[in-house]
PDB file of N, CA and C in Angstrom:
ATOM      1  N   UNK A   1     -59.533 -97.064 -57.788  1.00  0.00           N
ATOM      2  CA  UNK A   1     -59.330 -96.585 -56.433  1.00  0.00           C
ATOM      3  C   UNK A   1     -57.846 -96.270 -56.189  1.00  0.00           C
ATOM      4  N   UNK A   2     -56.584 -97.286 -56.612  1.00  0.00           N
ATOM      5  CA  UNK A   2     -55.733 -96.992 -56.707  1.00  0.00           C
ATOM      6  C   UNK A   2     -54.888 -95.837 -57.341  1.00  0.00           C
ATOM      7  N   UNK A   3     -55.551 -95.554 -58.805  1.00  0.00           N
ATOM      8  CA  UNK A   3     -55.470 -94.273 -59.251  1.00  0.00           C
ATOM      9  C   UNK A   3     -55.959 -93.447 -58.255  1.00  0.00           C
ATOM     10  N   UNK A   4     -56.928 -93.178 -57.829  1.00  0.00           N
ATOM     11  CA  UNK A   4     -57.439 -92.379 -56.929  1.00  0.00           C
ATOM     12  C   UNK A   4     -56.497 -91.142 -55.669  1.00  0.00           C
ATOM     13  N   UNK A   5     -56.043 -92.411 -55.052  1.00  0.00           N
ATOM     14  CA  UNK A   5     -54.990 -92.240 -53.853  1.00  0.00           C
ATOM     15  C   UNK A   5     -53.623 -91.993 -54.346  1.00  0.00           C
ATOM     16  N   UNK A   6     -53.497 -92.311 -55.533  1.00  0.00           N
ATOM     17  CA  UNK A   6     -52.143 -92.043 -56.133  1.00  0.00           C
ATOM     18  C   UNK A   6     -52.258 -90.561 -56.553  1.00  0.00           C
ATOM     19  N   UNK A   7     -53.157 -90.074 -57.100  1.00  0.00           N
ATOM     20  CA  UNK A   7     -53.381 -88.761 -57.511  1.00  0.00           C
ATOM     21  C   UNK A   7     -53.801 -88.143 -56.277  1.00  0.00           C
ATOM     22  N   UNK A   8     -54.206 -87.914 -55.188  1.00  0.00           N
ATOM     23  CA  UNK A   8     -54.189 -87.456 -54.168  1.00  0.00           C
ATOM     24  C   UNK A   8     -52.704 -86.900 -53.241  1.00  0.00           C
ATOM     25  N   UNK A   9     -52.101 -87.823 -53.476  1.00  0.00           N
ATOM     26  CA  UNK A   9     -50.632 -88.115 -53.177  1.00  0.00           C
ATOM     27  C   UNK A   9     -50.148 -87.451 -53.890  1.00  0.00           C
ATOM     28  N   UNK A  10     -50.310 -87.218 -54.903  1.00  0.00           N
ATOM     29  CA  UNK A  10     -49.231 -86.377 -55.774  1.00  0.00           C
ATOM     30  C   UNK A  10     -49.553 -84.987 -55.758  1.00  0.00           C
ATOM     31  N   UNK A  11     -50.963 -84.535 -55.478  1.00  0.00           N
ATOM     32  CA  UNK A  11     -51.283 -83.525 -55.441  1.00  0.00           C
ATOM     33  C   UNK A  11     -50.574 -82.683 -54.045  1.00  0.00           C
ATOM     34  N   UNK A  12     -50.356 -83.983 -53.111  1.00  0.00           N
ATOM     35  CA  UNK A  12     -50.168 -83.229 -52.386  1.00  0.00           C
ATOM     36  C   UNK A  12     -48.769 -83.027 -52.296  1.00  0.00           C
ATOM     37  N   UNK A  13     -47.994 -83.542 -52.857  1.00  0.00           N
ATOM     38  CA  UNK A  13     -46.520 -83.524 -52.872  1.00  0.00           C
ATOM     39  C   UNK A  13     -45.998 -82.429 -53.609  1.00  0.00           C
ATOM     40  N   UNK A  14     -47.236 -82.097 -54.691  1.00  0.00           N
ATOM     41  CA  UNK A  14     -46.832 -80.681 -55.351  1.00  0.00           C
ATOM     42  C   UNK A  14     -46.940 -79.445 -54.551  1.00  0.00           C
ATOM     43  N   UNK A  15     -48.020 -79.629 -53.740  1.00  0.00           N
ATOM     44  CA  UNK A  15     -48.574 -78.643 -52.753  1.00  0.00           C
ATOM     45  C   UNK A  15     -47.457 -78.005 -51.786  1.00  0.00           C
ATOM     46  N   UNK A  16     -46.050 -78.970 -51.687  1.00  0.00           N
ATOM     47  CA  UNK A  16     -45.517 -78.642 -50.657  1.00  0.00           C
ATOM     48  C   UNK A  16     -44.574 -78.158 -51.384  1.00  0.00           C
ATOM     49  N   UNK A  17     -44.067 -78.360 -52.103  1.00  0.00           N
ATOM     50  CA  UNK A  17     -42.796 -77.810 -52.881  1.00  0.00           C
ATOM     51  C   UNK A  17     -42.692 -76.099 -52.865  1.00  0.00           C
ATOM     52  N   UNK A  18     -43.911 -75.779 -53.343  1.00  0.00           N
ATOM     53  CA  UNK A  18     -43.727 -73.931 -53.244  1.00  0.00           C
ATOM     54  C   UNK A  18     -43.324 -73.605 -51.699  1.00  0.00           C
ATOM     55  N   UNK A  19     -44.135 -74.314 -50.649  1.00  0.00           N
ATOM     56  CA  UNK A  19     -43.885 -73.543 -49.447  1.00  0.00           C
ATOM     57  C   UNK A  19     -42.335 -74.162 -48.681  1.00  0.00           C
ATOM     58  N   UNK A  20     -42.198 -74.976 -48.931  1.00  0.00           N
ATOM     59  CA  UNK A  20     -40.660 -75.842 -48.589  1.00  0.00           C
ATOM     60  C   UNK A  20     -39.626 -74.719 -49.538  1.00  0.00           C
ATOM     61  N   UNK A  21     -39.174 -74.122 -50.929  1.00  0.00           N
ATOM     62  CA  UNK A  21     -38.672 -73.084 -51.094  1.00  0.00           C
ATOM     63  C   UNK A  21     -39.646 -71.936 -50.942  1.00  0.00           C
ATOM     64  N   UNK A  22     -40.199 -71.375 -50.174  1.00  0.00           N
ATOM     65  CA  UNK A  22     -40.457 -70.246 -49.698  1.00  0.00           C
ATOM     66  C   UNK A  22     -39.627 -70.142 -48.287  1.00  0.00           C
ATOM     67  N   UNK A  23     -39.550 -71.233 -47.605  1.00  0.00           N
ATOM     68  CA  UNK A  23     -38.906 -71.682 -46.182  1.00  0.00           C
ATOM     69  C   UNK A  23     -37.628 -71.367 -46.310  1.00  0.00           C
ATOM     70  N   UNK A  24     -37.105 -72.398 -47.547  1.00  0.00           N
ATOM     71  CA  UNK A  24     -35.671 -72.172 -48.023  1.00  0.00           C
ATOM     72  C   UNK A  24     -34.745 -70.548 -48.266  1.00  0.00           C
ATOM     73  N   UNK A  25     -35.821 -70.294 -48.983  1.00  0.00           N
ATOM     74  CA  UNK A  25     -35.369 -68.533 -48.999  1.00  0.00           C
ATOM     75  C   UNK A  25     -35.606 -67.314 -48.437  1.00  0.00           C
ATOM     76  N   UNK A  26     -36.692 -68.140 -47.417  1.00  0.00           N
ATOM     77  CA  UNK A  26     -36.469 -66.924 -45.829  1.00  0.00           C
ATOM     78  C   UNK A  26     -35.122 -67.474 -45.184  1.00  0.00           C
ATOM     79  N   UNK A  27     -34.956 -68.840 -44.960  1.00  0.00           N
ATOM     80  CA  UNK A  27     -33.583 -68.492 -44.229  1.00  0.00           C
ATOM     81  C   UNK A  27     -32.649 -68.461 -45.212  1.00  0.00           C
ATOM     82  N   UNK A  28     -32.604 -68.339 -46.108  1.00  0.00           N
ATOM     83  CA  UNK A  28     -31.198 -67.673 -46.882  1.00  0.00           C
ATOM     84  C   UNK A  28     -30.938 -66.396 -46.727  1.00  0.00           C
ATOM     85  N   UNK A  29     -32.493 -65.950 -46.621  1.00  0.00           N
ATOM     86  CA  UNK A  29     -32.202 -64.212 -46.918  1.00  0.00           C
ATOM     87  C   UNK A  29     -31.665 -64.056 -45.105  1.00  0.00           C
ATOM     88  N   UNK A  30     -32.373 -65.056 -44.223  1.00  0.00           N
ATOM     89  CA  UNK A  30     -31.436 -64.914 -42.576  1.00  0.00           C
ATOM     90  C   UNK A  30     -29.859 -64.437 -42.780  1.00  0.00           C
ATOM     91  N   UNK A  31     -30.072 -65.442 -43.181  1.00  0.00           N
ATOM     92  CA  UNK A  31     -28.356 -66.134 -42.734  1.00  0.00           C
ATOM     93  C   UNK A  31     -27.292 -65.145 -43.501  1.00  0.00           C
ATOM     94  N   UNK A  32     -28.078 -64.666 -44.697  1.00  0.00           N
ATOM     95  CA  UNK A  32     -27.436 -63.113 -45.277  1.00  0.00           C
ATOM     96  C   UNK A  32     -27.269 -62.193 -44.253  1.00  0.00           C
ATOM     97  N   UNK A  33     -28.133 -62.160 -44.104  1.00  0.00           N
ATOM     98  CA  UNK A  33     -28.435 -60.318 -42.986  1.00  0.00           C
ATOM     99  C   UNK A  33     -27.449 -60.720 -41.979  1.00  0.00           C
ATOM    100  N   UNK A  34     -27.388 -61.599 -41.616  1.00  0.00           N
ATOM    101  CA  UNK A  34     -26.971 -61.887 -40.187  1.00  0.00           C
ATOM    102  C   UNK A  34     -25.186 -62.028 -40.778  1.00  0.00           C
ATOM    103  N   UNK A  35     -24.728 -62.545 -41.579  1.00  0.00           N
ATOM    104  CA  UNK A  35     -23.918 -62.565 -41.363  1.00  0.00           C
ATOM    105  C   UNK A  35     -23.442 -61.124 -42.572  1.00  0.00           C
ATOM    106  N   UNK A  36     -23.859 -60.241 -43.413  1.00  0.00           N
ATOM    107  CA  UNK A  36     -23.774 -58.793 -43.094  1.00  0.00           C
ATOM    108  C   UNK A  36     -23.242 -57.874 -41.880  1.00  0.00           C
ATOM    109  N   UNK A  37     -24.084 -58.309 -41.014  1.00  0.00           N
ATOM    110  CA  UNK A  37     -24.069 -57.806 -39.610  1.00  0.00           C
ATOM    111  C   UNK A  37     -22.738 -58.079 -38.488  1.00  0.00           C
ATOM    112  N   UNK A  38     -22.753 -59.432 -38.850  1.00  0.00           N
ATOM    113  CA  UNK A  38     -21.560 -59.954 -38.359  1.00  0.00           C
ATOM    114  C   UNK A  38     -20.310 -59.223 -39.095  1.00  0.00           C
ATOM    115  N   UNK A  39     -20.402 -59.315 -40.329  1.00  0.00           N
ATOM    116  CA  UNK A  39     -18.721 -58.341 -40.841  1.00  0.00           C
ATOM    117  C   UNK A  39     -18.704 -57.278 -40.582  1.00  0.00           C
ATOM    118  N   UNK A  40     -20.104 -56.537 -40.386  1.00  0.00           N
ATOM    119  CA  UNK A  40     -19.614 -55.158 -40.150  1.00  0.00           C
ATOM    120  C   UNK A  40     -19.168 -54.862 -38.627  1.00  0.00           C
ATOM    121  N   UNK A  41     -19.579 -55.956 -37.742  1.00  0.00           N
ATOM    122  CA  UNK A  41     -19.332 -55.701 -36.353  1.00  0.00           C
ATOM    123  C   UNK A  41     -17.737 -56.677 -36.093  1.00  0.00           C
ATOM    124  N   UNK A  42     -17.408 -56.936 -37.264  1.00  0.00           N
ATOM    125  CA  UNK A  42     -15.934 -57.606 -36.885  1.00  0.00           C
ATOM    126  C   UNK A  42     -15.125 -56.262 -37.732  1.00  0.00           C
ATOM    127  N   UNK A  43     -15.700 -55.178 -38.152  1.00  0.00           N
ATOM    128  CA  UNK A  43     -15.012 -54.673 -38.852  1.00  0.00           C
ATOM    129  C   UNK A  43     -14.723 -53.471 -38.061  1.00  0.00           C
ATOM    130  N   UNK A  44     -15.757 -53.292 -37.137  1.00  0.00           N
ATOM    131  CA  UNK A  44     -15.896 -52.217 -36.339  1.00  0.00           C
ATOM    132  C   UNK A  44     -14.861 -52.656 -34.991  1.00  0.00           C
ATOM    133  N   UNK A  45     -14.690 -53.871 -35.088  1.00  0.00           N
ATOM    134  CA  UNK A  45     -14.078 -54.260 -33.763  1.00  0.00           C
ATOM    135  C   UNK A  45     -12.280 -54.417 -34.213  1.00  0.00           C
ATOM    136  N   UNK A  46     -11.839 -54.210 -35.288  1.00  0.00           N
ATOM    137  CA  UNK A  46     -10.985 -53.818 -35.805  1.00  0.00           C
ATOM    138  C   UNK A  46     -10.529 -52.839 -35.907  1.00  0.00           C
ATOM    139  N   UNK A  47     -11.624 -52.085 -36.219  1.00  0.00           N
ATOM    140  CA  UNK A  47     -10.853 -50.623 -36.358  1.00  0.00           C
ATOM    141  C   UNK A  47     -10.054 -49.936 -35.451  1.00  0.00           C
ATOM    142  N   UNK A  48      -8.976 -49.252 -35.548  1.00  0.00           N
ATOM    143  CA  UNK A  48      -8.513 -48.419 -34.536  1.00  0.00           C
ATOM    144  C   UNK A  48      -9.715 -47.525 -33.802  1.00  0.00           C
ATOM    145  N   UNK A  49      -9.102 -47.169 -32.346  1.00  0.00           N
ATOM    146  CA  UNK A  49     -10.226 -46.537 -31.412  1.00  0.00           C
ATOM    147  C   UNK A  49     -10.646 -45.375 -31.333  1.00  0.00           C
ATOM    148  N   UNK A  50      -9.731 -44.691 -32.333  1.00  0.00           N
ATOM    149  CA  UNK A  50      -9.901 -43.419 -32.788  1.00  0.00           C
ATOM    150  C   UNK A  50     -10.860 -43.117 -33.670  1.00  0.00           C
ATOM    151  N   UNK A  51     -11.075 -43.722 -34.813  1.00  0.00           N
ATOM    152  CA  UNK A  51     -12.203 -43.687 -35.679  1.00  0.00           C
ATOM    153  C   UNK A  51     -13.596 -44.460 -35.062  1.00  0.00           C
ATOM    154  N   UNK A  52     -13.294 -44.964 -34.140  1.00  0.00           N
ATOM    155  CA  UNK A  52     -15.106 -45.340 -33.439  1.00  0.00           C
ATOM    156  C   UNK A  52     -15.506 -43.663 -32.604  1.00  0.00           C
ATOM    157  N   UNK A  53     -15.971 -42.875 -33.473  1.00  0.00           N
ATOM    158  CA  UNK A  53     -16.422 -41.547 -32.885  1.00  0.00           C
ATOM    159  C   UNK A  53     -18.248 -42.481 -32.990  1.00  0.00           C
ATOM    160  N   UNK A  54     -18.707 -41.893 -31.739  1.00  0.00           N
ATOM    161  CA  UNK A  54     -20.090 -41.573 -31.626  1.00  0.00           C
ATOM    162  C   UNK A  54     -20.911 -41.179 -33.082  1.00  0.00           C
ATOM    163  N   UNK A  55     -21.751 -41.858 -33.619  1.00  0.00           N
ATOM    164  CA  UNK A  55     -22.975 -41.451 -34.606  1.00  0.00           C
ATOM    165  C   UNK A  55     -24.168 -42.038 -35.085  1.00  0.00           C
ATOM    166  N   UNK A  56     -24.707 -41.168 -35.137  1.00  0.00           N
ATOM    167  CA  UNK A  56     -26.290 -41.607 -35.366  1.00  0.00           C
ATOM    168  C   UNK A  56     -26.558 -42.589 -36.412  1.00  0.00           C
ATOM    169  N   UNK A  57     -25.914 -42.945 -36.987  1.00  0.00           N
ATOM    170  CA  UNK A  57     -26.027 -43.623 -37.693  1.00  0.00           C
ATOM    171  C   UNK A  57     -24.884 -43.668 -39.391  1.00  0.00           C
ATOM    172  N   UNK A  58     -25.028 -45.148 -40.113  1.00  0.00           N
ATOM    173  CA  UNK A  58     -24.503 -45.345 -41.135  1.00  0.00           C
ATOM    174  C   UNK A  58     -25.056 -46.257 -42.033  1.00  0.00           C
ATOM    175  N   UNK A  59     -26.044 -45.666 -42.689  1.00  0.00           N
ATOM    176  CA  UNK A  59     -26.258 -46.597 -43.802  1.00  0.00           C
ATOM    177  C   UNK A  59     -25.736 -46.763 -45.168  1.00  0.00           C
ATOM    178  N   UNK A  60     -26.161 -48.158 -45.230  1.00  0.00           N
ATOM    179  CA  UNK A  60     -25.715 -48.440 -46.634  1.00  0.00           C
ATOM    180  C   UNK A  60     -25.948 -49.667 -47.101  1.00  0.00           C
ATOM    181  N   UNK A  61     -26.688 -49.684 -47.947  1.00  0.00           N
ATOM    182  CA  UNK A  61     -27.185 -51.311 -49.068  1.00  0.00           C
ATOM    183  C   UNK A  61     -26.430 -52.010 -49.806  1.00  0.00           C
ATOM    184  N   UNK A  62     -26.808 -53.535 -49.783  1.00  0.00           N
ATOM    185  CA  UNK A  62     -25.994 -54.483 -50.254  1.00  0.00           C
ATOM    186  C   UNK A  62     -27.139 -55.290 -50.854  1.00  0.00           C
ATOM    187  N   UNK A  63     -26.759 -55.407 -52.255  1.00  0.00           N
ATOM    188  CA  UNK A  63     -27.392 -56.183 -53.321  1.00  0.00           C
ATOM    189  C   UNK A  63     -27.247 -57.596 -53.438  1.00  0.00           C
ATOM    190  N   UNK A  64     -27.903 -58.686 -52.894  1.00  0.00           N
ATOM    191  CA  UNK A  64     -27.234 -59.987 -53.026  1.00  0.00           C
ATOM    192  C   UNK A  64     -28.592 -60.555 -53.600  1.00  0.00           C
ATOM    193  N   UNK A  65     -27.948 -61.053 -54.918  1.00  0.00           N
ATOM    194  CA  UNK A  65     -28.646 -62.078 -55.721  1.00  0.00           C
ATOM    195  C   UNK A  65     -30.291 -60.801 -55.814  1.00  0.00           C
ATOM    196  N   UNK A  66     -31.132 -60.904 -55.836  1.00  0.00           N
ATOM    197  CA  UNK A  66     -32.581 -60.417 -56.099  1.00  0.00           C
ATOM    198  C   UNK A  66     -33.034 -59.509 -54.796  1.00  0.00           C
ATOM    199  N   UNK A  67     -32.078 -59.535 -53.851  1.00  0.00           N
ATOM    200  CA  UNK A  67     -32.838 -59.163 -52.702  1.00  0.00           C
ATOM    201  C   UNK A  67     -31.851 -58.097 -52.109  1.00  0.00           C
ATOM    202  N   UNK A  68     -32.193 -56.563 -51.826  1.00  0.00           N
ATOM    203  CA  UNK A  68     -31.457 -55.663 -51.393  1.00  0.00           C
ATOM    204  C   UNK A  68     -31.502 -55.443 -49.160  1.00  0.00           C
ATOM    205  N   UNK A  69     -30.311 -55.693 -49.355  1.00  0.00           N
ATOM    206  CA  UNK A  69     -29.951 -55.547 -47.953  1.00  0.00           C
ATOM    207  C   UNK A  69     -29.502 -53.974 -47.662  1.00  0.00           C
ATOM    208  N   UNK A  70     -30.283 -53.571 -46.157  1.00  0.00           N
ATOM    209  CA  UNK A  70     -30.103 -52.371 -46.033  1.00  0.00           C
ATOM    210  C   UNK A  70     -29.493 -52.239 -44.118  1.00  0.00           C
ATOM    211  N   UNK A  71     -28.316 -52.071 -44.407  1.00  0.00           N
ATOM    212  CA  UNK A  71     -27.416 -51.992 -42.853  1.00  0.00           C
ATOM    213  C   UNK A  71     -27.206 -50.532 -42.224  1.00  0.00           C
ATOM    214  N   UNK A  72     -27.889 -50.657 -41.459  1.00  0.00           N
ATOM    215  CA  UNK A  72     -27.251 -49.040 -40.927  1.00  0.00           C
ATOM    216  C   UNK A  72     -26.873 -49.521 -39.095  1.00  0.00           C
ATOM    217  N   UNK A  73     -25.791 -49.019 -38.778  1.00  0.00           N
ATOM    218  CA  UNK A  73     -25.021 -48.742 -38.122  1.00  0.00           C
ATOM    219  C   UNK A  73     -24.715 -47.730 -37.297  1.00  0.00           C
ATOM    220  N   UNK A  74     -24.544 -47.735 -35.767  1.00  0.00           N
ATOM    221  CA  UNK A  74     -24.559 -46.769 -34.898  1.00  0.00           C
ATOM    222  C   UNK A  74     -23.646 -47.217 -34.059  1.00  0.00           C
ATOM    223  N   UNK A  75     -22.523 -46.358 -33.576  1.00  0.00           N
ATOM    224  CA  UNK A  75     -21.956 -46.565 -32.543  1.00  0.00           C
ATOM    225  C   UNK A  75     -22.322 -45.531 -31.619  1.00  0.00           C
ATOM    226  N   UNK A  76     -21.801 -45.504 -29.894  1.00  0.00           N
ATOM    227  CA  UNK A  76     -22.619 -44.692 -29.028  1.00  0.00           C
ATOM    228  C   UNK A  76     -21.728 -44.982 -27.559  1.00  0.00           C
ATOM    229  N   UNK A  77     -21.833 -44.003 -27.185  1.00  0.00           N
ATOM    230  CA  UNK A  77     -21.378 -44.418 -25.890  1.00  0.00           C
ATOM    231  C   UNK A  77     -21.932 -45.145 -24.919  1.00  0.00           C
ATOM    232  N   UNK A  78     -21.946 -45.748 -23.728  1.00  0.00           N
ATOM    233  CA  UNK A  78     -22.692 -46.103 -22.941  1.00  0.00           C
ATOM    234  C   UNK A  78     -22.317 -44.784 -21.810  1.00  0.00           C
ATOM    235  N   UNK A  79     -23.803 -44.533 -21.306  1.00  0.00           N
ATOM    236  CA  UNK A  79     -23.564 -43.522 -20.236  1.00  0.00           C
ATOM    237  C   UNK A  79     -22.999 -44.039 -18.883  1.00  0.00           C
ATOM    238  N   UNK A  80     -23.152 -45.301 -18.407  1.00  0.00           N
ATOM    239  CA  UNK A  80     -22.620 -45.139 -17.079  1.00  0.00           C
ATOM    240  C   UNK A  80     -20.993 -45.451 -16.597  1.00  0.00           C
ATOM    241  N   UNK A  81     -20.415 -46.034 -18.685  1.00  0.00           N
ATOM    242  CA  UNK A  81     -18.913 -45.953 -18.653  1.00  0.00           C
ATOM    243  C   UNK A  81     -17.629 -44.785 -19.094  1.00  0.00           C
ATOM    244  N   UNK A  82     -16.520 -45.019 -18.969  1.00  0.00           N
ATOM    245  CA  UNK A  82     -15.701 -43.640 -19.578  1.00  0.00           C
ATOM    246  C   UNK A  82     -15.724 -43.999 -21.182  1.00  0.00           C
ATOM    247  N   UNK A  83     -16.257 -42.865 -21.792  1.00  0.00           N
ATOM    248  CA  UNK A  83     -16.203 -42.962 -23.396  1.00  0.00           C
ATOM    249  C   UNK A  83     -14.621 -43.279 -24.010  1.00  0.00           C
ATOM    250  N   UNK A  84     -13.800 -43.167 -23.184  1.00  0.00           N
ATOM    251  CA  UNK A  84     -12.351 -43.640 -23.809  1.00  0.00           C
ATOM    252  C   UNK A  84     -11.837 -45.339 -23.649  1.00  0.00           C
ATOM    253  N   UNK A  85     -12.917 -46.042 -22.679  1.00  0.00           N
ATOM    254  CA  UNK A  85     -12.643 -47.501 -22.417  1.00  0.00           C
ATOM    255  C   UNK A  85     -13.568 -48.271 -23.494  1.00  0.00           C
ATOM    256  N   UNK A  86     -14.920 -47.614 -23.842  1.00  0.00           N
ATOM    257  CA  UNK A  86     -15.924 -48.662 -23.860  1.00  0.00           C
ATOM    258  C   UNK A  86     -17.076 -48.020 -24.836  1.00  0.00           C
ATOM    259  N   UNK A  87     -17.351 -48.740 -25.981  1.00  0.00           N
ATOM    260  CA  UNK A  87     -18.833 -47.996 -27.208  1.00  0.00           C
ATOM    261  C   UNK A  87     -19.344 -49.284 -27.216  1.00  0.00           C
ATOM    262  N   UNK A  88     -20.561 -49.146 -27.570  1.00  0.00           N
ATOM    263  CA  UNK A  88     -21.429 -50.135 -27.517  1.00  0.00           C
ATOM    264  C   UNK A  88     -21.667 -49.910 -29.671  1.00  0.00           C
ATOM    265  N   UNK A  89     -21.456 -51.121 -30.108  1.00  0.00           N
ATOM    266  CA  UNK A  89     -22.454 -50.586 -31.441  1.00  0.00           C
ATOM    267  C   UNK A  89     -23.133 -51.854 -32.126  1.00  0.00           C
ATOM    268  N   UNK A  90     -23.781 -50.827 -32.918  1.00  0.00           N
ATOM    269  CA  UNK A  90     -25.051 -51.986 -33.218  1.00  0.00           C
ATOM    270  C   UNK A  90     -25.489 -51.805 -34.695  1.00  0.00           C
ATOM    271  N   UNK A  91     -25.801 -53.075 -35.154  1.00  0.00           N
ATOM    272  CA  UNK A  91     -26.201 -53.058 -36.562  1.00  0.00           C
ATOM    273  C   UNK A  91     -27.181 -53.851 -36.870  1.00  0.00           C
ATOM    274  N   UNK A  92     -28.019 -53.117 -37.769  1.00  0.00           N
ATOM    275  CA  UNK A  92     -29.857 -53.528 -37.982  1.00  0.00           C
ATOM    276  C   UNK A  92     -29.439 -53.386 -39.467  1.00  0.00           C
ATOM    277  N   UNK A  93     -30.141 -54.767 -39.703  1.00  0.00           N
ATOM    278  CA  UNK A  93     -30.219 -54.992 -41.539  1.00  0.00           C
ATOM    279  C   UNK A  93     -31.657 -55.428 -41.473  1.00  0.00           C
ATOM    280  N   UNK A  94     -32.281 -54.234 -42.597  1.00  0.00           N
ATOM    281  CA  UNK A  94     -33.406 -54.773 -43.168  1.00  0.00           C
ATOM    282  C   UNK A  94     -33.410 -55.115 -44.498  1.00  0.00           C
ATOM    283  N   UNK A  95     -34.537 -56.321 -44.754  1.00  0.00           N
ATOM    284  CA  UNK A  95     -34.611 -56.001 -46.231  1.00  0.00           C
ATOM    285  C   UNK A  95     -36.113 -56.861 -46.679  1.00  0.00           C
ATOM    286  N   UNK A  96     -36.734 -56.667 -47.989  1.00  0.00           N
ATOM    287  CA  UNK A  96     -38.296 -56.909 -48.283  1.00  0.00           C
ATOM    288  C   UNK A  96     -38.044 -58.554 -48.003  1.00  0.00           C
ATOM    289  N   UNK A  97     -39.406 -59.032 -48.204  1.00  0.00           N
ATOM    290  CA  UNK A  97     -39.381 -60.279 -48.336  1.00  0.00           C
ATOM    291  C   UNK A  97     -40.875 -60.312 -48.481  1.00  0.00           C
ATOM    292  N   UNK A  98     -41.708 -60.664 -49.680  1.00  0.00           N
ATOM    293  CA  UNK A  98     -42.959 -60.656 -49.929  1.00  0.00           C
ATOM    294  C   UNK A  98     -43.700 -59.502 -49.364  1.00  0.00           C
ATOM    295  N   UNK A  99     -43.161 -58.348 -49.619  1.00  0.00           N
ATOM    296  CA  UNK A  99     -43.786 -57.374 -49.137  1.00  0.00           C
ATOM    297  C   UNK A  99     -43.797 -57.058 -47.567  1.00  0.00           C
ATOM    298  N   UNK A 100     -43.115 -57.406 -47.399  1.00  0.00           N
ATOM    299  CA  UNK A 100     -43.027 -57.409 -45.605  1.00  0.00           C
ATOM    300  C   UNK A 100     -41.068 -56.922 -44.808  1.00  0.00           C
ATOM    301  N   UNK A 101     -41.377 -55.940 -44.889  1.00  0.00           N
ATOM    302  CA  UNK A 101     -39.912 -55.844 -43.640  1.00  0.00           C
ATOM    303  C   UNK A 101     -39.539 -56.480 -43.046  1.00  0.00           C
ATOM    304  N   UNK A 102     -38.598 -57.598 -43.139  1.00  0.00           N
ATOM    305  CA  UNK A 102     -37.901 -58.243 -42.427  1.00  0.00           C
ATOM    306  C   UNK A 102     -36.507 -57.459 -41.447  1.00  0.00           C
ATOM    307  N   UNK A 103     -36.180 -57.838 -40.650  1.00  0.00           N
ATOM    308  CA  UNK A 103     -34.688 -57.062 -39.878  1.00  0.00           C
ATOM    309  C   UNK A 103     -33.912 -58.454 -38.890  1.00  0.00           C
ATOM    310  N   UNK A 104     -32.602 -58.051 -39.153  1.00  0.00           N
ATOM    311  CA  UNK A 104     -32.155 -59.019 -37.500  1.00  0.00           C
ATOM    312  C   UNK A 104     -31.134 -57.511 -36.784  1.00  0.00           C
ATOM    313  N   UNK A 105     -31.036 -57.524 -35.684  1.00  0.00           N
ATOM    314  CA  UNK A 105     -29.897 -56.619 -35.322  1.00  0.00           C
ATOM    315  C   UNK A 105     -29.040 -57.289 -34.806  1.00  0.00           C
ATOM    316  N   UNK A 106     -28.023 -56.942 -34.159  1.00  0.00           N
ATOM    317  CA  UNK A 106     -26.807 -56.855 -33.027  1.00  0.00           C
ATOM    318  C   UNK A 106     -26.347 -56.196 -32.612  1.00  0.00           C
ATOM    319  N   UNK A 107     -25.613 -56.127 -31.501  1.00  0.00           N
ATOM    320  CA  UNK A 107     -25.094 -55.460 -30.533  1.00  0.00           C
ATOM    321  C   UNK A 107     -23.713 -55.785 -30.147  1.00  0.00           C
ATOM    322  N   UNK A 108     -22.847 -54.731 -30.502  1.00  0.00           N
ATOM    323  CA  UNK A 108     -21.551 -54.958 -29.767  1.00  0.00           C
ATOM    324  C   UNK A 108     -20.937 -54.176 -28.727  1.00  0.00           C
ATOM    325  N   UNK A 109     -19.810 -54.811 -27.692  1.00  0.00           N
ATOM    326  CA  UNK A 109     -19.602 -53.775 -26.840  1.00  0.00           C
ATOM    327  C   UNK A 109     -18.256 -53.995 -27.080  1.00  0.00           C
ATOM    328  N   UNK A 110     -17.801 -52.746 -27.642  1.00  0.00           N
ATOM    329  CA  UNK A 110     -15.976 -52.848 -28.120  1.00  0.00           C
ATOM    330  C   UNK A 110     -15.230 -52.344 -27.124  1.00  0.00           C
ATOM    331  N   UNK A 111     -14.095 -52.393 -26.470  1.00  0.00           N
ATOM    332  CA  UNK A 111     -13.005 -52.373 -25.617  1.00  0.00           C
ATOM    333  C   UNK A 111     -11.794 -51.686 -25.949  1.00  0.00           C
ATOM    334  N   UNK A 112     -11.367 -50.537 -25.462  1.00  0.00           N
ATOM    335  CA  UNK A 112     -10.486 -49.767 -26.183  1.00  0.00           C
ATOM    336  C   UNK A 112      -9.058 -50.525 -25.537  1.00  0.00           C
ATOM    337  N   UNK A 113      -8.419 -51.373 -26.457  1.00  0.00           N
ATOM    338  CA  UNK A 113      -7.264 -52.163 -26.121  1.00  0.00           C
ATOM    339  C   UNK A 113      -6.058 -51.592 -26.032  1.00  0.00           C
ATOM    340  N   UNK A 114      -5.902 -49.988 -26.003  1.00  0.00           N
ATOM    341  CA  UNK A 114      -4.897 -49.683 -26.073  1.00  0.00           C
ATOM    342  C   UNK A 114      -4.892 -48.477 -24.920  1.00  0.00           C
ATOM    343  N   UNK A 115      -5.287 -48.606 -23.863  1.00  0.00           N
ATOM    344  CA  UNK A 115      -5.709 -47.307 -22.769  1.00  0.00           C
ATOM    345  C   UNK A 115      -5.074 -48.051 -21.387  1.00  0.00           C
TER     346      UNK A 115
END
């Protein structure tokens, strides 16, 4: 009987291991994207105010470890401010994860510090 419950127990301790790293490497692949997202919006908030022109977009992929990250990037005006004070921009990273599209975005609103 003791065998019994002991092998029950173990079965189930194996049981959890696959889905405990499956857990593990959805939020790794998070905490990637996100902080992707984050450099490119500290990078954008750097830049001089001259090169934040309005565009539809900017993509471009980043290979980390097995899993391809895909960032594209838009800056834009906001309509109800003066386009020389104020862009709003934003960055969406997708990338697979068991066959499934994953994404996180953000949103920034940059401040032209020199007007």
């Amino acid at each position: 009987m003791a065998f019994g419950l002991l092998s029950v127990m173990v079965a189930i301790f194996f049981n959890l291991i696959p889905s405990s790293v499956l857990a593990s490497n959805r939020a790794e692949n998070r905490l990637s994207a996100g902080n992707l997202a984050q450099n490119t919006l500290e990078e954008l908030k750097a830049a001089p105010w001259d090169t934040l022109l309005s565009s539809d977009g900017n993509v471009e992929t980043v290979q980390q470890g097995n899993v391809t990250f895909t960032v594209s990037t838009t800056v834009s005006n906001i309509p109800s401010s003066n386009p020389d004070h104020l862009k709003v921009a934003r960055v969406q990273v997708t990338w697979k994860e068991r066959a499934k599209e994953q994404s996180v975005g953000y949103e920034l609103r940059i401040f032209n510090r020199h007007r």
